[in-house]
C-alpha atoms as a PDB file:
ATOM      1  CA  UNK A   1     128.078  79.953 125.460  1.00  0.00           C
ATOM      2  CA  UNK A   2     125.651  82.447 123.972  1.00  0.00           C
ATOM      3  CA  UNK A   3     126.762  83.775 120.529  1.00  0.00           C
ATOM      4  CA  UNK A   4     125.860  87.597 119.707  1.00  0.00           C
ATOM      5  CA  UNK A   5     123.171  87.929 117.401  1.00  0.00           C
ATOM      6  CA  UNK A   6     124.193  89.814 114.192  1.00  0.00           C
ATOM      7  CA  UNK A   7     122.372  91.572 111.268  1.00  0.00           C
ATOM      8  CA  UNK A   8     123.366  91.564 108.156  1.00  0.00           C
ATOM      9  CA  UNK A   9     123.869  94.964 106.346  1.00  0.00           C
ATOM     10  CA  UNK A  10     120.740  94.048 103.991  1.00  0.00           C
ATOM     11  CA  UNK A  11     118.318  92.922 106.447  1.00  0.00           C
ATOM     12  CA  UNK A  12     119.095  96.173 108.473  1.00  0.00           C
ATOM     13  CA  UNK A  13     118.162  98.209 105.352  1.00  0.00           C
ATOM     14  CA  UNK A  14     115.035  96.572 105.326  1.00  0.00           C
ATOM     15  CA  UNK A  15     113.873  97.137 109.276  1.00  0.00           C
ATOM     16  CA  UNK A  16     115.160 100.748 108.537  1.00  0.00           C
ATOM     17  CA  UNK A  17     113.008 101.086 105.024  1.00  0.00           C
ATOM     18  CA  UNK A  18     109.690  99.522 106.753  1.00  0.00           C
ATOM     19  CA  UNK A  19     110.591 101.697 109.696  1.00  0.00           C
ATOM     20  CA  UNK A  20     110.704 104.572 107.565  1.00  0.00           C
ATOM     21  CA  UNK A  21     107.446 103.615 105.569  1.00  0.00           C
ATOM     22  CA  UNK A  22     105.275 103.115 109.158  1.00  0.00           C
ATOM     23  CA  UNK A  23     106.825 106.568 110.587  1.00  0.00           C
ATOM     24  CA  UNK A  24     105.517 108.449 106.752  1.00  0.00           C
ATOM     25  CA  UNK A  25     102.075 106.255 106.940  1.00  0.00           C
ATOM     26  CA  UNK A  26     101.384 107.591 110.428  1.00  0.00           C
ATOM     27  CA  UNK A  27     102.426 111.741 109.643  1.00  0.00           C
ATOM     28  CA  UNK A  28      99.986 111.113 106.556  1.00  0.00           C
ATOM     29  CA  UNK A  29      97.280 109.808 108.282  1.00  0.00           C
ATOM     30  CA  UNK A  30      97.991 112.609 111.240  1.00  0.00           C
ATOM     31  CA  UNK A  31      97.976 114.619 108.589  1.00  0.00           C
ATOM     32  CA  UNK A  32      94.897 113.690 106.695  1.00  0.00           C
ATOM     33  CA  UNK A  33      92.716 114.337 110.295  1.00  0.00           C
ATOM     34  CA  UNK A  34      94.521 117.401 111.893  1.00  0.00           C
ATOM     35  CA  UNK A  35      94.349 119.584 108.440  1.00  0.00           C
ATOM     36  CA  UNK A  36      91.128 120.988 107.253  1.00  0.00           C
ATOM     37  CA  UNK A  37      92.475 121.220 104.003  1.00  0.00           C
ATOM     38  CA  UNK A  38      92.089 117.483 103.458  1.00  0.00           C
ATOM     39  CA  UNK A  39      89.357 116.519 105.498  1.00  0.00           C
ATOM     40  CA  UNK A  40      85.784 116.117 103.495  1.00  0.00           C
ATOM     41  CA  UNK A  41      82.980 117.791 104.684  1.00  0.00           C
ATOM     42  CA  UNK A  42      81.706 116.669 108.057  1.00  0.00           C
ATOM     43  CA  UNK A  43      84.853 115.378 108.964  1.00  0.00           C
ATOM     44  CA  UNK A  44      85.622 111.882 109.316  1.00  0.00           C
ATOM     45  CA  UNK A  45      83.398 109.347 109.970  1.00  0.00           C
ATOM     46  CA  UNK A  46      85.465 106.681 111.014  1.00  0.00           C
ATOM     47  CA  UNK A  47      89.381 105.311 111.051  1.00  0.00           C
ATOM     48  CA  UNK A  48      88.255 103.290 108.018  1.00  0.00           C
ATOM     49  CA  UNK A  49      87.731 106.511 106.009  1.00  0.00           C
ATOM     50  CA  UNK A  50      91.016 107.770 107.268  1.00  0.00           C
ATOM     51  CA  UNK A  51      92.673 104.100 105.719  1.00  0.00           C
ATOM     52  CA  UNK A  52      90.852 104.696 103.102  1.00  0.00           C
ATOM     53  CA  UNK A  53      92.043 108.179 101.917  1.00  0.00           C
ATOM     54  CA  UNK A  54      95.658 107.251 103.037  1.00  0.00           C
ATOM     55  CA  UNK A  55      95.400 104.214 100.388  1.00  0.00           C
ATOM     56  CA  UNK A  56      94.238 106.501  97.669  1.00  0.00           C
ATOM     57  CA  UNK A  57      96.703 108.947  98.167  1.00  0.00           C
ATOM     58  CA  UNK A  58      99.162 105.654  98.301  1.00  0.00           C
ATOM     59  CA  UNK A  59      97.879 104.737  94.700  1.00  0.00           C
ATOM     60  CA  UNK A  60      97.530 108.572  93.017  1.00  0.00           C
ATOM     61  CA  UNK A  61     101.479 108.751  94.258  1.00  0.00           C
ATOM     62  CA  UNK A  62     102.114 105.733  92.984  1.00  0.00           C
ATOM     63  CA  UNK A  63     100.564 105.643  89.574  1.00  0.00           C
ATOM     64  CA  UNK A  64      99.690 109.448  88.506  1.00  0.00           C
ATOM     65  CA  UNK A  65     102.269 111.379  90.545  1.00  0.00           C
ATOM     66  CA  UNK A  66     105.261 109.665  89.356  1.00  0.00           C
ATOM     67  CA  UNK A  67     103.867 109.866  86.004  1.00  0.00           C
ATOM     68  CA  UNK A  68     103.229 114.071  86.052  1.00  0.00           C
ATOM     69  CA  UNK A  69     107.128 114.216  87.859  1.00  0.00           C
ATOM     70  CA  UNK A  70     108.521 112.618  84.593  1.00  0.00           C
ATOM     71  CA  UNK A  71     106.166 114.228  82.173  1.00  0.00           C
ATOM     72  CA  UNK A  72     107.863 117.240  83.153  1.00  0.00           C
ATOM     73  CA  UNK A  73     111.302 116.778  83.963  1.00  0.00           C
ATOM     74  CA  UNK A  74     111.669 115.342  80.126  1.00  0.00           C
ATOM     75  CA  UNK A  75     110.604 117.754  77.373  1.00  0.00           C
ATOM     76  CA  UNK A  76     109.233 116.621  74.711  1.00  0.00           C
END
């Protein structure tokens, strides 16, 4: 007798959350190549540059963005 496999609520956060993270990590990285905006001059050289930028972006949002949002949502 086979039982049916079940998830837990939690761990089905998580699959949805990583899901979620891949899906945003491939539209920025789309994003980074299709828009002139934010490609350097010359264009790309290779998918390492591409990593590259999309890791930077990772850490600015991550360390100065965050920091700017709540600089000035709370006046001083």
């Amino acid at each position: 007798m086979l039982l049916p496999l079940v998830e837990s609520g939690q761990y089905r956060a998580i699959r949805y959350t990583e899901r979620l993270a891949e899906a945003l990590n491939s539209l920025f990285k789309a994003e980074c190549i299709r828009n002139p905006v934010m490609r350097p001059k010359g264009g790309w050289k290779s998918v390492v540059d591409v990593e590259i930028a999309a890791a930077e972006y990772i850490d600015w949002f991550n360390t100065g963005a965050c920091t700017a949002r709540s600089a000035l949502s709370h006046p001083s």
